[in-house]
PDB file of N, CA and C in Angstrom:
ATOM      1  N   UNK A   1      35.074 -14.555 -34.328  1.00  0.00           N
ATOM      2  CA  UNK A   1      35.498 -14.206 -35.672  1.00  0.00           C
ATOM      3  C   UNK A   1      34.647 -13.029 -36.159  1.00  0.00           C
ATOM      4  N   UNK A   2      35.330 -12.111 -36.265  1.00  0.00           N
ATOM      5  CA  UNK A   2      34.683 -10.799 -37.342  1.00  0.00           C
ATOM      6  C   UNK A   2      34.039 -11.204 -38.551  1.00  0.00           C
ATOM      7  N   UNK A   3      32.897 -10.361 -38.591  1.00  0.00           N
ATOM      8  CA  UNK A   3      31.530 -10.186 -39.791  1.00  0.00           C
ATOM      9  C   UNK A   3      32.575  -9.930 -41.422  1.00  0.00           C
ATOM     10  N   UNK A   4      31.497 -10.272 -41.889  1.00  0.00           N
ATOM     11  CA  UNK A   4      32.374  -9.310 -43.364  1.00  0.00           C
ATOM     12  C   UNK A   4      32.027  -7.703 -42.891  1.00  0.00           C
ATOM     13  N   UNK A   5      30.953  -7.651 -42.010  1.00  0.00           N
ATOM     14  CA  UNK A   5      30.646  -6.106 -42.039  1.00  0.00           C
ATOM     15  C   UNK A   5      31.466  -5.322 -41.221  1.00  0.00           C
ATOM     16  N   UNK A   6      31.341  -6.735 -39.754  1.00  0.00           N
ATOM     17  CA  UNK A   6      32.866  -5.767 -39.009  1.00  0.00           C
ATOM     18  C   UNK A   6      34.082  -5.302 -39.753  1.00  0.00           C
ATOM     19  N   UNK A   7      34.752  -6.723 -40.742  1.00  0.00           N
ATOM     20  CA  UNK A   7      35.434  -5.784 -41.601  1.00  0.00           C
ATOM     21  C   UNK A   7      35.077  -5.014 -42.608  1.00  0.00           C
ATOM     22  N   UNK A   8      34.114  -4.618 -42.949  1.00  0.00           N
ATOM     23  CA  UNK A   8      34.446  -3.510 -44.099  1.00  0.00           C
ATOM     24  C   UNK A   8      34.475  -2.563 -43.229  1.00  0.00           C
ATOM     25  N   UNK A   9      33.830  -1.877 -41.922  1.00  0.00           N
ATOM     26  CA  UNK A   9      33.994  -0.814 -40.946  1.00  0.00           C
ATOM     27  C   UNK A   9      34.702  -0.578 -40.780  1.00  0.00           C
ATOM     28  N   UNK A  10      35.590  -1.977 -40.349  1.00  0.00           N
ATOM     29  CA  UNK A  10      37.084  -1.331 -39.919  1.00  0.00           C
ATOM     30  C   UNK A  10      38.164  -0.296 -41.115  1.00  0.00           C
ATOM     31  N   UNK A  11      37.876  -1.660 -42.165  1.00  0.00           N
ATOM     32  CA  UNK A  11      38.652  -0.810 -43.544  1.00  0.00           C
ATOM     33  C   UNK A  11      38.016   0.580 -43.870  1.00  0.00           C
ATOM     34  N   UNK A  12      36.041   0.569 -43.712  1.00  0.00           N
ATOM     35  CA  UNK A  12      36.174   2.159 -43.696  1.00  0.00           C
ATOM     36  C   UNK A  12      36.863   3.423 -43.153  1.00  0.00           C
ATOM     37  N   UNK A  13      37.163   2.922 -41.628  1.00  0.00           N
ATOM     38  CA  UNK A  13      37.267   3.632 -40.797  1.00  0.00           C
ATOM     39  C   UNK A  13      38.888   4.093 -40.919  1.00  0.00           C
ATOM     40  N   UNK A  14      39.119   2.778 -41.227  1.00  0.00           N
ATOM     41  CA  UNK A  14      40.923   3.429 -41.718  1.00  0.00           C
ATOM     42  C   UNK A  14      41.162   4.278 -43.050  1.00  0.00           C
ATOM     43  N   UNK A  15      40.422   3.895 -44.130  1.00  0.00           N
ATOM     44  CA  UNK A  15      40.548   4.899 -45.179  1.00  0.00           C
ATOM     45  C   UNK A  15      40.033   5.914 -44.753  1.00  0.00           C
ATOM     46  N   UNK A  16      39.258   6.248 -44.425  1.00  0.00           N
ATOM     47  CA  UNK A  16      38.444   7.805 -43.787  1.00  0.00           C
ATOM     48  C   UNK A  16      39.658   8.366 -43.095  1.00  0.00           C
ATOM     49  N   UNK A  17      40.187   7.909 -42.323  1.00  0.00           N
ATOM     50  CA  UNK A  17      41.360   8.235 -41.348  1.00  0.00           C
ATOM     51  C   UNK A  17      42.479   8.848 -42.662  1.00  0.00           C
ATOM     52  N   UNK A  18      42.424   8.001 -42.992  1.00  0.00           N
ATOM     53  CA  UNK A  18      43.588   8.464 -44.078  1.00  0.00           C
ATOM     54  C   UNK A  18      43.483  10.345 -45.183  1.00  0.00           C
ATOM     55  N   UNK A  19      41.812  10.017 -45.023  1.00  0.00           N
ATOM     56  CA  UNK A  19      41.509  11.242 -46.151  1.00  0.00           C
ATOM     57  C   UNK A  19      41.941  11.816 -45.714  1.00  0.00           C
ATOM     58  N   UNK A  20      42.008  12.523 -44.468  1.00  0.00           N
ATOM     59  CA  UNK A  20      43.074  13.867 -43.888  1.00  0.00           C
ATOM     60  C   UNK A  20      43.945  14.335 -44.789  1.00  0.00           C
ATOM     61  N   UNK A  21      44.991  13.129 -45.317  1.00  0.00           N
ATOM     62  CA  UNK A  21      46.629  13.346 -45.547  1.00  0.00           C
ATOM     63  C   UNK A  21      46.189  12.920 -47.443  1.00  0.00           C
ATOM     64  N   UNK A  22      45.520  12.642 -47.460  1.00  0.00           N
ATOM     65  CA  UNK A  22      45.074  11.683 -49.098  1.00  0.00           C
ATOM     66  C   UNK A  22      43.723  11.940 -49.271  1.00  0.00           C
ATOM     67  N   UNK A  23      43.329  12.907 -50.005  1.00  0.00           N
ATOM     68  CA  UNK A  23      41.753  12.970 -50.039  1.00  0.00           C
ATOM     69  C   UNK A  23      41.626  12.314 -51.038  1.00  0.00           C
ATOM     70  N   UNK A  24      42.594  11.923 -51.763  1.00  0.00           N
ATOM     71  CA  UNK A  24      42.215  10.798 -53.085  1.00  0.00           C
ATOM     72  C   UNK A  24      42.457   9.487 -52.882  1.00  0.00           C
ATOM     73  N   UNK A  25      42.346   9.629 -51.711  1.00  0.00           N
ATOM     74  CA  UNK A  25      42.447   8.074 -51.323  1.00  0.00           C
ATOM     75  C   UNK A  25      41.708   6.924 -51.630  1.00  0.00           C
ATOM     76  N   UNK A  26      41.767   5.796 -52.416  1.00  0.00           N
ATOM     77  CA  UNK A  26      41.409   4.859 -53.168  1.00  0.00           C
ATOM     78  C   UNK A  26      40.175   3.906 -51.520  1.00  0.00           C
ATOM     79  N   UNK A  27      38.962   4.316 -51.704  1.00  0.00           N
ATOM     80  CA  UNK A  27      38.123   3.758 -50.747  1.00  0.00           C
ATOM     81  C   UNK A  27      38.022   2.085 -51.235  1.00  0.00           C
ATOM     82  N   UNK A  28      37.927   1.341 -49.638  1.00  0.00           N
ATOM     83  CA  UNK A  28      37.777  -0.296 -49.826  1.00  0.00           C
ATOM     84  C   UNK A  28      37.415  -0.313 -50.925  1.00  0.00           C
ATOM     85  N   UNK A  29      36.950  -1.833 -51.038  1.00  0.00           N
ATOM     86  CA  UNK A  29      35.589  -2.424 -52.007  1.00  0.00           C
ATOM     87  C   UNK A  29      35.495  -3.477 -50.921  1.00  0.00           C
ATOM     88  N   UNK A  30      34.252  -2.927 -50.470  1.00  0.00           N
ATOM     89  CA  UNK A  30      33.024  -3.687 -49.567  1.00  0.00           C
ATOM     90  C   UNK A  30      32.615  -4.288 -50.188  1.00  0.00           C
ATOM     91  N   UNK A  31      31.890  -4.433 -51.090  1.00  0.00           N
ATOM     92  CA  UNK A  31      31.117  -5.588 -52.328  1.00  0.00           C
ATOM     93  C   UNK A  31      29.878  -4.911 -50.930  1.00  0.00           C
ATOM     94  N   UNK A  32      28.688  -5.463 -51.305  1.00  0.00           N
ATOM     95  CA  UNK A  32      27.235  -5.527 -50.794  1.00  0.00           C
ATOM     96  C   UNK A  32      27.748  -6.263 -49.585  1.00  0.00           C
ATOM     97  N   UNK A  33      27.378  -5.472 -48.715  1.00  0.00           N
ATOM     98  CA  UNK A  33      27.964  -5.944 -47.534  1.00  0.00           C
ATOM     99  C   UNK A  33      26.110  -5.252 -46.384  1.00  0.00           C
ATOM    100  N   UNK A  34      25.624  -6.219 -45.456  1.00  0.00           N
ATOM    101  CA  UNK A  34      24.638  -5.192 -44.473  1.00  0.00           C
ATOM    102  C   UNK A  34      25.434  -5.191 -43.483  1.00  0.00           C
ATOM    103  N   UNK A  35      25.020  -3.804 -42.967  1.00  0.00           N
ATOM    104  CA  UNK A  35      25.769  -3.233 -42.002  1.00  0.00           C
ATOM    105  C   UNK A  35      24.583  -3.222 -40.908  1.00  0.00           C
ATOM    106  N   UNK A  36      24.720  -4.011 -39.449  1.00  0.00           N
ATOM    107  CA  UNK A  36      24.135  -3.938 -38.120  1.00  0.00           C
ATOM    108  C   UNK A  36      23.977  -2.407 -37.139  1.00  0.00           C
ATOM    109  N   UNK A  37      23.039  -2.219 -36.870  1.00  0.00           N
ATOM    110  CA  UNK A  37      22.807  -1.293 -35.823  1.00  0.00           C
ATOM    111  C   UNK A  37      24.089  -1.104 -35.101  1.00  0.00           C
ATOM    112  N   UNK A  38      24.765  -1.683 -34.726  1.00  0.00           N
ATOM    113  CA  UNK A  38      26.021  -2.325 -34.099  1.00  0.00           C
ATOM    114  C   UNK A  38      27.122  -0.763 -34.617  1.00  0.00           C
ATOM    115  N   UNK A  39      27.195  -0.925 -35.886  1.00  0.00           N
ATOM    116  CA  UNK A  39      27.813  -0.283 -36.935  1.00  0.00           C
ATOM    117  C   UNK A  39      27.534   1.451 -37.047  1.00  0.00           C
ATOM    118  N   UNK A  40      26.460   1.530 -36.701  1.00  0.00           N
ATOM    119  CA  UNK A  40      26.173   2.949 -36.497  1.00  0.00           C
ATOM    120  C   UNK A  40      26.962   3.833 -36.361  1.00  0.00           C
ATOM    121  N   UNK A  41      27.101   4.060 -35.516  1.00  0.00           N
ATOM    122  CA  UNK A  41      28.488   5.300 -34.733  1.00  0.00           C
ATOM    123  C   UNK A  41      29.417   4.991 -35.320  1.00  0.00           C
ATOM    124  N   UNK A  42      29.985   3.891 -35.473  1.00  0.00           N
ATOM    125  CA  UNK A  42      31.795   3.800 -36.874  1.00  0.00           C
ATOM    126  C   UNK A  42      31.009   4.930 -38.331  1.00  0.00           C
ATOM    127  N   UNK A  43      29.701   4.352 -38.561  1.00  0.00           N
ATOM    128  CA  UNK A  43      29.755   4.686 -39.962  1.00  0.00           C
ATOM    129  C   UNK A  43      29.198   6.280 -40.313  1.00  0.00           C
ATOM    130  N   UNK A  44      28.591   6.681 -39.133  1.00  0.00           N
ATOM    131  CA  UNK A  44      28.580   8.275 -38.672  1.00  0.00           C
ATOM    132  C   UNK A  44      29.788   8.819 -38.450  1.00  0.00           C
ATOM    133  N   UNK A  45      31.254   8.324 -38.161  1.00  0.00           N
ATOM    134  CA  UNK A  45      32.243   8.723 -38.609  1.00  0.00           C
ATOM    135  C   UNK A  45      32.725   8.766 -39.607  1.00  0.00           C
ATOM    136  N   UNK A  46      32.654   7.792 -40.120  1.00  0.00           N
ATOM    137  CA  UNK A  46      33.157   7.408 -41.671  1.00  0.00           C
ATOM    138  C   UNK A  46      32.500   8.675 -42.678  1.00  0.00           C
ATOM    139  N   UNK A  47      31.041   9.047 -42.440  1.00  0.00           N
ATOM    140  CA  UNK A  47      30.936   9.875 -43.025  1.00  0.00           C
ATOM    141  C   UNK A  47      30.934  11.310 -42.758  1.00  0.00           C
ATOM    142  N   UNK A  48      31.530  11.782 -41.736  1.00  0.00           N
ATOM    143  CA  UNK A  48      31.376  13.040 -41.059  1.00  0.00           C
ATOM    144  C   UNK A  48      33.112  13.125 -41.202  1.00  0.00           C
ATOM    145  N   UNK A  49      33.744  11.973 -41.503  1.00  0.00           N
ATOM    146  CA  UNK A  49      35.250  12.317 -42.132  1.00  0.00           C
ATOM    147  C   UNK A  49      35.161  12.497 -44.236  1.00  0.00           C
ATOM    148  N   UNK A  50      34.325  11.579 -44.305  1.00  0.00           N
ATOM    149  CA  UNK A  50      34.469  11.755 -45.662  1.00  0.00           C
ATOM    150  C   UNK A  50      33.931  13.238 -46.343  1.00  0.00           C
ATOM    151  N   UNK A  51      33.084  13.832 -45.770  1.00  0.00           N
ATOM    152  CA  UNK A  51      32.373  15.055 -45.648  1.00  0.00           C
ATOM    153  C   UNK A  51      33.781  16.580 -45.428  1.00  0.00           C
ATOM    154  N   UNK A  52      33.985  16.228 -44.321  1.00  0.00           N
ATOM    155  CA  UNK A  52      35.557  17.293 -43.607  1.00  0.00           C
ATOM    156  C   UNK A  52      36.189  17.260 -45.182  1.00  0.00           C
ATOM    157  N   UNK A  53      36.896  15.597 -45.822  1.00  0.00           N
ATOM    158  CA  UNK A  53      37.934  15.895 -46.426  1.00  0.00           C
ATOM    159  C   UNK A  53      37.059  16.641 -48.008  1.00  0.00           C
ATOM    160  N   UNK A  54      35.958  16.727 -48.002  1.00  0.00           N
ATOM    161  CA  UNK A  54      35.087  16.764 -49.259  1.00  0.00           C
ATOM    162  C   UNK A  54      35.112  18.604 -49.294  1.00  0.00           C
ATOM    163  N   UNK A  55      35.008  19.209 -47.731  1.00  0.00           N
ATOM    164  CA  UNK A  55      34.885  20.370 -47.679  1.00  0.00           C
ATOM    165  C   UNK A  55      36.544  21.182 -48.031  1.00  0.00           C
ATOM    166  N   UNK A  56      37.544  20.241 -47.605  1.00  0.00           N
ATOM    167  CA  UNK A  56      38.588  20.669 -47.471  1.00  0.00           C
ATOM    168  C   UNK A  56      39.157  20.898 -49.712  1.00  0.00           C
ATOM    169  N   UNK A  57      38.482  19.884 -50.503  1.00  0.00           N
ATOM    170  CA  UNK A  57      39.078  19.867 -51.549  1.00  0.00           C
ATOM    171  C   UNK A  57      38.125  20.772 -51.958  1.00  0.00           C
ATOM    172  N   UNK A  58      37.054  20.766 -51.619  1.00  0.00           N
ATOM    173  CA  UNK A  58      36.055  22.638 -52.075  1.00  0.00           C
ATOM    174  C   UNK A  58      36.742  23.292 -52.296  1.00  0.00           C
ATOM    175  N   UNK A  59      37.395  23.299 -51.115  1.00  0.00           N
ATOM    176  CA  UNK A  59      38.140  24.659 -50.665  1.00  0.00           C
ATOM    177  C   UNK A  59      39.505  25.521 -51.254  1.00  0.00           C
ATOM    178  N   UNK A  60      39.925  23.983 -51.739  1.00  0.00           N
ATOM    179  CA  UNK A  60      41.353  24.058 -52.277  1.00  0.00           C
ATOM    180  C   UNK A  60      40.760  24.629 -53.545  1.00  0.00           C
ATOM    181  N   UNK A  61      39.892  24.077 -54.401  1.00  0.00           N
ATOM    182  CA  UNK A  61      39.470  24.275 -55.848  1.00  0.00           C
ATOM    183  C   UNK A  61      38.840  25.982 -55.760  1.00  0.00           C
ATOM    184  N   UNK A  62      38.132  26.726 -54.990  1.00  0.00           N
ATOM    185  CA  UNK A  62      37.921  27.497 -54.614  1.00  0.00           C
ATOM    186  C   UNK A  62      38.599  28.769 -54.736  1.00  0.00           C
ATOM    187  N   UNK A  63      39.680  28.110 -54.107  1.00  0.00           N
ATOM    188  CA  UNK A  63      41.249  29.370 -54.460  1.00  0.00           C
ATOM    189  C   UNK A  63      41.654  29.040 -55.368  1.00  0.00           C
ATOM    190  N   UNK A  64      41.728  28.297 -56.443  1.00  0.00           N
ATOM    191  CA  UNK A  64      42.690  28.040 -57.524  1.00  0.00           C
ATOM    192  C   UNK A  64      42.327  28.767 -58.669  1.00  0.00           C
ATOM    193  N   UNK A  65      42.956  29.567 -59.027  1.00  0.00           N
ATOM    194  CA  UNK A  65      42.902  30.601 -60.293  1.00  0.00           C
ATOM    195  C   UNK A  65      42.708  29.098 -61.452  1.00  0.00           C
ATOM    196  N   UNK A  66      41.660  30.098 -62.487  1.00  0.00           N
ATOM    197  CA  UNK A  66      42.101  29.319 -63.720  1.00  0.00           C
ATOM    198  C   UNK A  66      42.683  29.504 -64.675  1.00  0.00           C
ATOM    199  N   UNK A  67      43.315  28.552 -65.589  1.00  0.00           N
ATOM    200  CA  UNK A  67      44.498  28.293 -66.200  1.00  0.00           C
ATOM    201  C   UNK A  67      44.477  29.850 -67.513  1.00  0.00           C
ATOM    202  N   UNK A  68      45.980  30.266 -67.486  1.00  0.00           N
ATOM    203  CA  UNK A  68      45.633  31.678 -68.198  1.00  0.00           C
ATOM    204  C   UNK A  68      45.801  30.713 -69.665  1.00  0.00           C
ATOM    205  N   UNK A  69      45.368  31.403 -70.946  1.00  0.00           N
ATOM    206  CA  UNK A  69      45.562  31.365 -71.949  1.00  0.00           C
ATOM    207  C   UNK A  69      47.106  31.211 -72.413  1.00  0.00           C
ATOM    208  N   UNK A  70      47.494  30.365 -73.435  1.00  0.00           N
ATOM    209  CA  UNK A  70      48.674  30.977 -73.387  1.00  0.00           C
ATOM    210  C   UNK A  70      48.839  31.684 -74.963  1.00  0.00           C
ATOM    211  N   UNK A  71      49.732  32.874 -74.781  1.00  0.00           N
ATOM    212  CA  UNK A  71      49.743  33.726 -76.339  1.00  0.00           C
ATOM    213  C   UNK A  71      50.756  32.871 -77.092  1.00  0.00           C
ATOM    214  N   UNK A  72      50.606  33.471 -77.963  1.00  0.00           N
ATOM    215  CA  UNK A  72      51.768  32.583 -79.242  1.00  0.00           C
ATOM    216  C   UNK A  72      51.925  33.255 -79.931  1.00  0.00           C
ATOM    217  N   UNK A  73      52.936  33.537 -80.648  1.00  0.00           N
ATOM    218  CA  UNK A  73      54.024  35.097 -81.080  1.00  0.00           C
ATOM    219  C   UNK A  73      53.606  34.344 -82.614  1.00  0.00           C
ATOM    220  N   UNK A  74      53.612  35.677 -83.072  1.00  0.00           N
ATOM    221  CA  UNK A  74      53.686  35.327 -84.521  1.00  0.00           C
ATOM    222  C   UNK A  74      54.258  35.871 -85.149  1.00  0.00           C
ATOM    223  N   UNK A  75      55.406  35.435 -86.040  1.00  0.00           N
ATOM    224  CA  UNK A  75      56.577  35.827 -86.654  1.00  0.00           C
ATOM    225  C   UNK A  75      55.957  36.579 -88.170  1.00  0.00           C
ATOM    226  N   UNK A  76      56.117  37.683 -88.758  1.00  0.00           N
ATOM    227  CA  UNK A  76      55.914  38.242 -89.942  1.00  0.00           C
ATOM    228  C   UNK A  76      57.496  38.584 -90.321  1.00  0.00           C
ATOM    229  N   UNK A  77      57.280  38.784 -91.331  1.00  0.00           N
ATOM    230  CA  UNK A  77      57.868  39.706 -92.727  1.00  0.00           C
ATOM    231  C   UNK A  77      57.069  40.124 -93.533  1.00  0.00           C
ATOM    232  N   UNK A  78      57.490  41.642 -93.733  1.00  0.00           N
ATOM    233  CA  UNK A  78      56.439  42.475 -94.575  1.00  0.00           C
ATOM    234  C   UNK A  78      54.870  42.128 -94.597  1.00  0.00           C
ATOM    235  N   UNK A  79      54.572  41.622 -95.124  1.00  0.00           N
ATOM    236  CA  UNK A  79      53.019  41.591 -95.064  1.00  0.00           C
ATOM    237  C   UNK A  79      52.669  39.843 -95.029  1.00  0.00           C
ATOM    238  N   UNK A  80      53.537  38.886 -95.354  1.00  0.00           N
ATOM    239  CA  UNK A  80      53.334  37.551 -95.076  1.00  0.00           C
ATOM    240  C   UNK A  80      53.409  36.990 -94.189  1.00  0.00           C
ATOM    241  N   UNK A  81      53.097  35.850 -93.627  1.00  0.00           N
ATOM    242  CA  UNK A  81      53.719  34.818 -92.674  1.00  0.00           C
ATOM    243  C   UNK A  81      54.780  33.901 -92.172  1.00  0.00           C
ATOM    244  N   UNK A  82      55.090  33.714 -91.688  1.00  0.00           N
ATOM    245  CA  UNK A  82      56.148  32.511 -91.936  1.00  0.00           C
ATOM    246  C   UNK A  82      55.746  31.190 -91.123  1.00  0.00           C
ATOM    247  N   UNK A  83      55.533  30.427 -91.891  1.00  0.00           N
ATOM    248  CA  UNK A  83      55.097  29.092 -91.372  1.00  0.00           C
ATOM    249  C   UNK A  83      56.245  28.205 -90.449  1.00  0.00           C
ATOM    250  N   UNK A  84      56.387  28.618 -88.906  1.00  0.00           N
ATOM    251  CA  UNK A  84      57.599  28.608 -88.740  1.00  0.00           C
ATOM    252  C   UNK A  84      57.774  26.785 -87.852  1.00  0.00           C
ATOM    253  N   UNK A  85      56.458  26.069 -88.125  1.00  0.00           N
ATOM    254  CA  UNK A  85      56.148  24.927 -88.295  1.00  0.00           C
ATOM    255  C   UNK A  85      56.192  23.925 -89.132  1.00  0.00           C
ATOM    256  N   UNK A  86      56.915  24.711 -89.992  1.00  0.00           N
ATOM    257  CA  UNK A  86      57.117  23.799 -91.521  1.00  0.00           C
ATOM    258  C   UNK A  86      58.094  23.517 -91.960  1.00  0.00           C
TER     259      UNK A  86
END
């Protein structure tokens, strides 16, 4: 029978998998869980994927222009306003 720790690895290892396609991907909840020597190498993946998808949303934010202003026309006659909200 699997650890609670074997499973939370596993569930890490599948959400990590997932960040590729979902970098907002909703990670387990392990609760306090110790993780065995055993665990090592899964969880050196887990974070050398969570890292990739961390560089990849840099990247995206990086190129993304920011949001222009937007103008708003303002209606006159002669020298007044028109409250064209009212």
């Amino acid at each position: 029978m699997p650890s609670l720790a074997d499973i939370a690895v596993h569930e890490l290892l599948e959400w990590s998998k997932a960040l590729a396609d979902d970098p907002h991907a909703t990670p387990p909840e392990t609760g306090t869980v110790t993780f065995a020597s055993r665990h090592h190498a899964d969880l050196v993946v887990v974070h050398a994927r969570v890292d990739a998808a961390a560089q990849a949303v840099a990247a995206q934010l990086a190129q993304m222009r920011p949001p222009q202003r937007i103008r708003q026309r303002r209606e006159t006659t002669s020298n007044s306003r028109i409250n064209i909200n009212a």
